[in-house]
Protein backbone atom coordinates (compact mmCIF):
# COMPACT_ATOMS: atom_id res chain seq x y z
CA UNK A 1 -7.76 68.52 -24.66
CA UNK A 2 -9.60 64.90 -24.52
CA UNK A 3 -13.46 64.57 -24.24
CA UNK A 4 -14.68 63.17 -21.35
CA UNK A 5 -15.61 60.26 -23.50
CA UNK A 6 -11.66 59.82 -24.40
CA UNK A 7 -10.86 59.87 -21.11
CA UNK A 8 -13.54 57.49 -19.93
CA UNK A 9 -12.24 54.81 -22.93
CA UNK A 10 -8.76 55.54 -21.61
CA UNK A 11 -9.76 54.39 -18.31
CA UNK A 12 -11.35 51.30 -18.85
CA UNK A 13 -8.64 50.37 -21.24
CA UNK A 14 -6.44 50.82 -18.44
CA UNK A 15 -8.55 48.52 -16.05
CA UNK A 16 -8.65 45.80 -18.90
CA UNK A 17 -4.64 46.05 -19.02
CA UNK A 18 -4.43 45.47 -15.43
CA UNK A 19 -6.99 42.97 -15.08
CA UNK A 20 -5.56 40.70 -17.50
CA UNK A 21 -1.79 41.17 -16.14
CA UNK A 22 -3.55 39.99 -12.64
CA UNK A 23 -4.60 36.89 -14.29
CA UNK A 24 -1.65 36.13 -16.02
CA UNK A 25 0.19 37.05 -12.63
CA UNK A 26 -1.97 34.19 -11.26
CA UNK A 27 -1.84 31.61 -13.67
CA UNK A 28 1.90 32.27 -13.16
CA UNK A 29 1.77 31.32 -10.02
CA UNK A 30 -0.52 28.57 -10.24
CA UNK A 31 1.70 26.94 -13.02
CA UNK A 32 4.50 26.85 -10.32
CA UNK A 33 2.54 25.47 -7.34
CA UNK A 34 1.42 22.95 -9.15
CA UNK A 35 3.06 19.66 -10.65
CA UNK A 36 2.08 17.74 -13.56
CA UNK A 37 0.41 14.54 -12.87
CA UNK A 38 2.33 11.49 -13.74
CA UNK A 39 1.59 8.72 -10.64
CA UNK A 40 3.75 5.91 -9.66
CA UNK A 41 1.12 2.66 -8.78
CA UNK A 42 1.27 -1.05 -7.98
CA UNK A 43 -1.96 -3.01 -9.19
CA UNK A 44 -2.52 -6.32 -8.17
CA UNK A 45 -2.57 -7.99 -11.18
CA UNK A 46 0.92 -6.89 -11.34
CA UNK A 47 1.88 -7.73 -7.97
CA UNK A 48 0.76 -10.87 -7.83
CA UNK A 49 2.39 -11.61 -11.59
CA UNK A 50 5.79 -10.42 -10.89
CA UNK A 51 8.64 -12.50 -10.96
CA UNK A 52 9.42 -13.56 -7.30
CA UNK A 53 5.64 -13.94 -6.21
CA UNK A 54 4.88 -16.70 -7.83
CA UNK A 55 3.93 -17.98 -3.62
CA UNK A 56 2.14 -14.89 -3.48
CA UNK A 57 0.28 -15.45 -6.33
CA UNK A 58 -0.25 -19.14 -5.81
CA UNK A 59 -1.48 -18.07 -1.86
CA UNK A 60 -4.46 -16.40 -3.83
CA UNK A 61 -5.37 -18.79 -6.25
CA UNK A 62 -5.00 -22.24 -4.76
CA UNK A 63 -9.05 -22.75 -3.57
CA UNK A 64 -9.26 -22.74 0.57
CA UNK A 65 -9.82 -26.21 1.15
CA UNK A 66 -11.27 -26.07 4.62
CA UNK A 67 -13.84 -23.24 4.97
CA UNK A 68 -14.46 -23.51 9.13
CA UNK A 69 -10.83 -23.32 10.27
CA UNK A 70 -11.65 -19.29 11.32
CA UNK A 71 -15.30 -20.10 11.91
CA UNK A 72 -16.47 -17.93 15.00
CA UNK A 73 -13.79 -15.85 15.28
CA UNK A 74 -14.58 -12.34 14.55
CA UNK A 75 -11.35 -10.02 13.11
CA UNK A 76 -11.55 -6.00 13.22
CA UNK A 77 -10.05 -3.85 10.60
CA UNK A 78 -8.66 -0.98 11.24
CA UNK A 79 -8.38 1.53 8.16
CA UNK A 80 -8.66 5.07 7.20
CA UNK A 81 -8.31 6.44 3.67
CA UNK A 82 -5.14 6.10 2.10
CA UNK A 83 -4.87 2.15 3.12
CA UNK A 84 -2.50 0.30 0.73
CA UNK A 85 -5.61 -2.01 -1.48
CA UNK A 86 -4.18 -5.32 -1.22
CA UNK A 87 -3.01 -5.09 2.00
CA UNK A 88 -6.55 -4.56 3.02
CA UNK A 89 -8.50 -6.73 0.57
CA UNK A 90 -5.41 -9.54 0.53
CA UNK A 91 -6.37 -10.55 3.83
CA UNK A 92 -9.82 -9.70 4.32
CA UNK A 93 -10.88 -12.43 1.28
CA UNK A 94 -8.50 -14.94 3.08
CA UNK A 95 -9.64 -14.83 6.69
CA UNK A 96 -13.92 -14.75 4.88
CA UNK A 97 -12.75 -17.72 3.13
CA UNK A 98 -12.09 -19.73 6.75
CA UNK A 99 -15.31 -18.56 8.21
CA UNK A 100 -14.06 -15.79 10.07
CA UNK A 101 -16.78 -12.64 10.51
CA UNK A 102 -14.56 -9.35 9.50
CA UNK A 103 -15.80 -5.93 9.94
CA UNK A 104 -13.84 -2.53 8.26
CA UNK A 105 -13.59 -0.26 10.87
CA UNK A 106 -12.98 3.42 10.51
CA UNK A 107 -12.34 6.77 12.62
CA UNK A 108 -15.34 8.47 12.99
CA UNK A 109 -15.64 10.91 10.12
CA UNK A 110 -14.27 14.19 10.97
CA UNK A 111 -14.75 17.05 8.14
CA UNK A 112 -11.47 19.14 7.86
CA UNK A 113 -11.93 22.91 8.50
CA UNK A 114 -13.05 24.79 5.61
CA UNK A 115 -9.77 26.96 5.22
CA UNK A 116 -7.83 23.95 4.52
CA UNK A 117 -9.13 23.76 1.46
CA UNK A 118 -10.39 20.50 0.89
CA UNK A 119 -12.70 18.77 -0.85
CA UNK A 120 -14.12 15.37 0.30
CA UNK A 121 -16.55 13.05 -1.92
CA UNK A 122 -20.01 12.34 -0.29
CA UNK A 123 -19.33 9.34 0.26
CA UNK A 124 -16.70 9.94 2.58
CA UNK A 125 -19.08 9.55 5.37
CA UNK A 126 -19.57 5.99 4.57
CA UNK A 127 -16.15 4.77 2.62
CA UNK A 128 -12.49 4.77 2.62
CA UNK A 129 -10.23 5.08 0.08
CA UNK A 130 -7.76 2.53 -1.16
CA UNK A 131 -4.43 3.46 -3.05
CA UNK A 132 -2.20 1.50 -5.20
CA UNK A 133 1.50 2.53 -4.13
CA UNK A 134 0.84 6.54 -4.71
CA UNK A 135 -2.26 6.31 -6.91
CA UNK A 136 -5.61 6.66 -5.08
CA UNK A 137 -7.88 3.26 -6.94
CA UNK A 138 -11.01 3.29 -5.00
CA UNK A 139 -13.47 2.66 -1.79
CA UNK A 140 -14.72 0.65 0.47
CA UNK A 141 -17.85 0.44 2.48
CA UNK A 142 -17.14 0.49 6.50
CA UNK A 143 -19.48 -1.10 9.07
CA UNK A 144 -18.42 0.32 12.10
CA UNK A 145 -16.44 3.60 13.46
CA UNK A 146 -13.80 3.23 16.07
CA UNK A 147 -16.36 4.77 18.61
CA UNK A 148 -18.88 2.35 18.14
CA UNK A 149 -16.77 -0.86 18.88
CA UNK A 150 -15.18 -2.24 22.39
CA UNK A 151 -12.58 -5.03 22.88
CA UNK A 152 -15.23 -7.59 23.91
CA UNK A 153 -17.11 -7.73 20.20
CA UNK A 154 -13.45 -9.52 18.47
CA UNK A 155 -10.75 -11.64 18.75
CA UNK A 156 -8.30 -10.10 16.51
CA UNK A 157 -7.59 -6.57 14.75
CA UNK A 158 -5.37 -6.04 12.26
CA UNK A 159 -4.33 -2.81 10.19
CA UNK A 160 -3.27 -2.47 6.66
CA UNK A 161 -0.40 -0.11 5.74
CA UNK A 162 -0.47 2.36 2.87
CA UNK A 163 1.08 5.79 3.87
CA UNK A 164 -1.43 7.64 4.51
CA UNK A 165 -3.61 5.21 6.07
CA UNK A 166 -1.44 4.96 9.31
CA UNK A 167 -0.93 8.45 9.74
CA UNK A 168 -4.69 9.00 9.69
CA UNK A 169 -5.17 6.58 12.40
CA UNK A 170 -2.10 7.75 14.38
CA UNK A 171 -3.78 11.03 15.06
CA UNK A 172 -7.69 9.43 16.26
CA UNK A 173 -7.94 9.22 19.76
CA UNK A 174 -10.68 6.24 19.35
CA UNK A 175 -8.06 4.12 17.79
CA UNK A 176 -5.64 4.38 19.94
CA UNK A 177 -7.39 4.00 22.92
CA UNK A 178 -9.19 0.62 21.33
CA UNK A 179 -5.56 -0.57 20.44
CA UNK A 180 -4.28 -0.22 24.16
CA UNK A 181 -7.30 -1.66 25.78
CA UNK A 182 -7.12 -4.95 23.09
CA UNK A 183 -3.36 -5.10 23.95
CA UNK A 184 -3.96 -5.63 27.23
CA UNK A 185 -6.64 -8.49 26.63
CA UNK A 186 -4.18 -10.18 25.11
CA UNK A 187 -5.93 -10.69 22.33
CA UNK A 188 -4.54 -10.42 18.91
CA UNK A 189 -3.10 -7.51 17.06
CA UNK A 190 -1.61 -7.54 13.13
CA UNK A 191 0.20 -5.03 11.50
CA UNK A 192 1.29 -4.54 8.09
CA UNK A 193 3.67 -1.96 6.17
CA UNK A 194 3.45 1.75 7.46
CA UNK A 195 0.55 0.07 10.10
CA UNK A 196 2.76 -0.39 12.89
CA UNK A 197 3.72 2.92 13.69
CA UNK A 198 -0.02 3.10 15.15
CA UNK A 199 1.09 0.68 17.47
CA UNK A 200 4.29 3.34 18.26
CA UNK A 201 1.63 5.86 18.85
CA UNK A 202 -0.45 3.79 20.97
CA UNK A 203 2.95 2.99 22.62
CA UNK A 204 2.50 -0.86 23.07
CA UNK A 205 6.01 -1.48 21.65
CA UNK A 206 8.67 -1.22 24.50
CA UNK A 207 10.64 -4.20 24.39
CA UNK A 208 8.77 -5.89 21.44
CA UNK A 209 10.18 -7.92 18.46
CA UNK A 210 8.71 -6.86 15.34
CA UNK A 211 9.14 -5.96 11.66
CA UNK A 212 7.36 -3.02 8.95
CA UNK A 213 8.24 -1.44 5.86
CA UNK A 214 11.98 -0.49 5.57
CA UNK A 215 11.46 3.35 5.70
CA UNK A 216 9.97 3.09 9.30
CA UNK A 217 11.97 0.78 11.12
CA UNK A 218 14.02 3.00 12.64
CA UNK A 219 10.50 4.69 14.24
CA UNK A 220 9.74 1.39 15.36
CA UNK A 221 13.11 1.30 16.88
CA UNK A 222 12.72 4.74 18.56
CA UNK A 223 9.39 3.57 19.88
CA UNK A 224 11.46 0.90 21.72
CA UNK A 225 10.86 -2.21 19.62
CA UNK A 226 13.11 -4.43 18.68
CA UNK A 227 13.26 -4.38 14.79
CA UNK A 228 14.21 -7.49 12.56
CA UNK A 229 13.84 -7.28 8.36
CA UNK A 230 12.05 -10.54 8.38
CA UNK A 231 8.60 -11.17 6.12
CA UNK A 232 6.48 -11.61 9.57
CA UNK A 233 7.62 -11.58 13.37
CA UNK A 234 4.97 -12.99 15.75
CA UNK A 235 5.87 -11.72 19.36
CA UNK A 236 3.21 -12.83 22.09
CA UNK A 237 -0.12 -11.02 20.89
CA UNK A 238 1.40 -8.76 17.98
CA UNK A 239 1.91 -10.37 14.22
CA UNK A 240 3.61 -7.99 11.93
CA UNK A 241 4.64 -7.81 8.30
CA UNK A 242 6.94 -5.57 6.22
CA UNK A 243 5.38 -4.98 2.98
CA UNK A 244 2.43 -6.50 -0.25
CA UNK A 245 4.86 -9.01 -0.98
CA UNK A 246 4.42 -10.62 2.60
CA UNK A 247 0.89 -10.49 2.32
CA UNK A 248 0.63 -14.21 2.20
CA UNK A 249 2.74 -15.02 5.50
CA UNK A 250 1.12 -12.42 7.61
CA UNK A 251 -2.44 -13.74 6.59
CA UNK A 252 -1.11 -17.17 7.68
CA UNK A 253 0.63 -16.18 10.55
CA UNK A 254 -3.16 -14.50 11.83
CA UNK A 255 -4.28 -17.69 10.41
CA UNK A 256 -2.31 -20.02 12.93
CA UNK A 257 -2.23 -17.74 15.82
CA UNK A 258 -6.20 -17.57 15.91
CA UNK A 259 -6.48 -21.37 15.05
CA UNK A 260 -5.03 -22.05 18.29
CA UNK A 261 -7.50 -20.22 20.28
């Protein structure tokens, strides 16, 4: 007959058994909910030195010759995380290089329950994060939230596309009332990419000629736009582009419209 000492080391030789089969039962399963990281991305450098962009690349390096064409107006950006870098940052340097005031402007930040699981930087409070394509790059600094602003403090707004960006903004219920109320000022409103399926969600498309990134066109179509694959389509108040490589005519196409004014 065993000890009681036998049958004590029995027993916790058992629980070591099981306790390591429950870890490699986990790590199992981890290794199959999870996917190796290998990232698909677009820097700028390469972008703007790919064969085809030599415009796009000449748009950004030719010096601004007249500094005061945009001087006074003031241009809102509309971004959350996930906006597409130079999509963001393209036009931003361009319309501060004519002497326009531009202000990032983000949803109000809006911690995600704590059973989703996620973790967001600090800084989330005060930035948004830019992506390359797929691959997450870097932040920005924001001025304003959506609540803070009102159609009376600019002339223009304009949103930068990115995948995740839009969908963010689609969903905040500051954005799209802002979007509505500066649509029916009149006033001027840019999209580029993914960006104008915020306009679908605001609903300001009925009947509207416009263009975005191929994948969504049929959304904007649904929404009751009327869809062309064109660089940039300027339709009354609303400018919009398709995708990085029309970065150039959409800033110009802002550029001209607000000139005018």
């Amino acid at each position: 007959m065993k000890n009681l000492k036998q049958v004590i080391a029995a027993g916790l030789v058992g629980t070591a058994l099981s306790a390591e089969a429950q870890i490699n039962h986990e790590l199992n399963v981890m290794n199959q909910l999870a996917t190796p990281s290998h990232v698909s991305v677009m820097p700028v450098s390469q972008l703007l030195n790919a064969p085809g962009n030599e415009a796009l690349r000449a748009f950004f390096f030719t010096p601004v010759k007249d500094k005061t064409v945009l001087k006074g107006k003031k241009i809102a950006v509309l971004a959350a995380d996930g906006f597409e870098e130079i999509e963001l940052t393209g036009p931003v340097w361009y319309f501060r290089e004519l002497g326009a005031q531009v202000d990032i402007i983000a949803p109000k930040f809006n911690p995600a329950p704590a059973r989703y699981g996620l973790s967001t930087p600090e800084m989330a409070k005060t930035h948004i994060m830019a992506i390359q394509y797929l691959q997450p790059v870097g932040w920005i600094k924001f001025d304003r939230t959506a609540d803070q602003i009102k159609v009376s403090d600019y002339d223009a707004v304009f949103i930068p596309g990115g995948a995740w960006n839009p969908d963010n903004l689609r969903y905040d219920k500051d954005v799209i009332k802002f979007i509505q109320d500066f649509n029916k000022s009149g006033k001027l409103i840019a999209a580029i990419c993914h960006a104008p399926v915020v306009l679908a969600s605001a609903d300001i498309l009925k009947g509207r000629k416009l263009t975005g990134y191929w994948n969504i066109q049929i959304d904007l179509k649904n929404a009751g736009g009327i869809v062309s694959d064109q660089p940039v389509v300027v339709d009354s108040n609303i400018i919009t582009s398709r995708h990085p490589i029309d970065v150039a005519d959409f800033s110009k196409a802002v550029e001209s419209w607000l000139a005018k004014k």
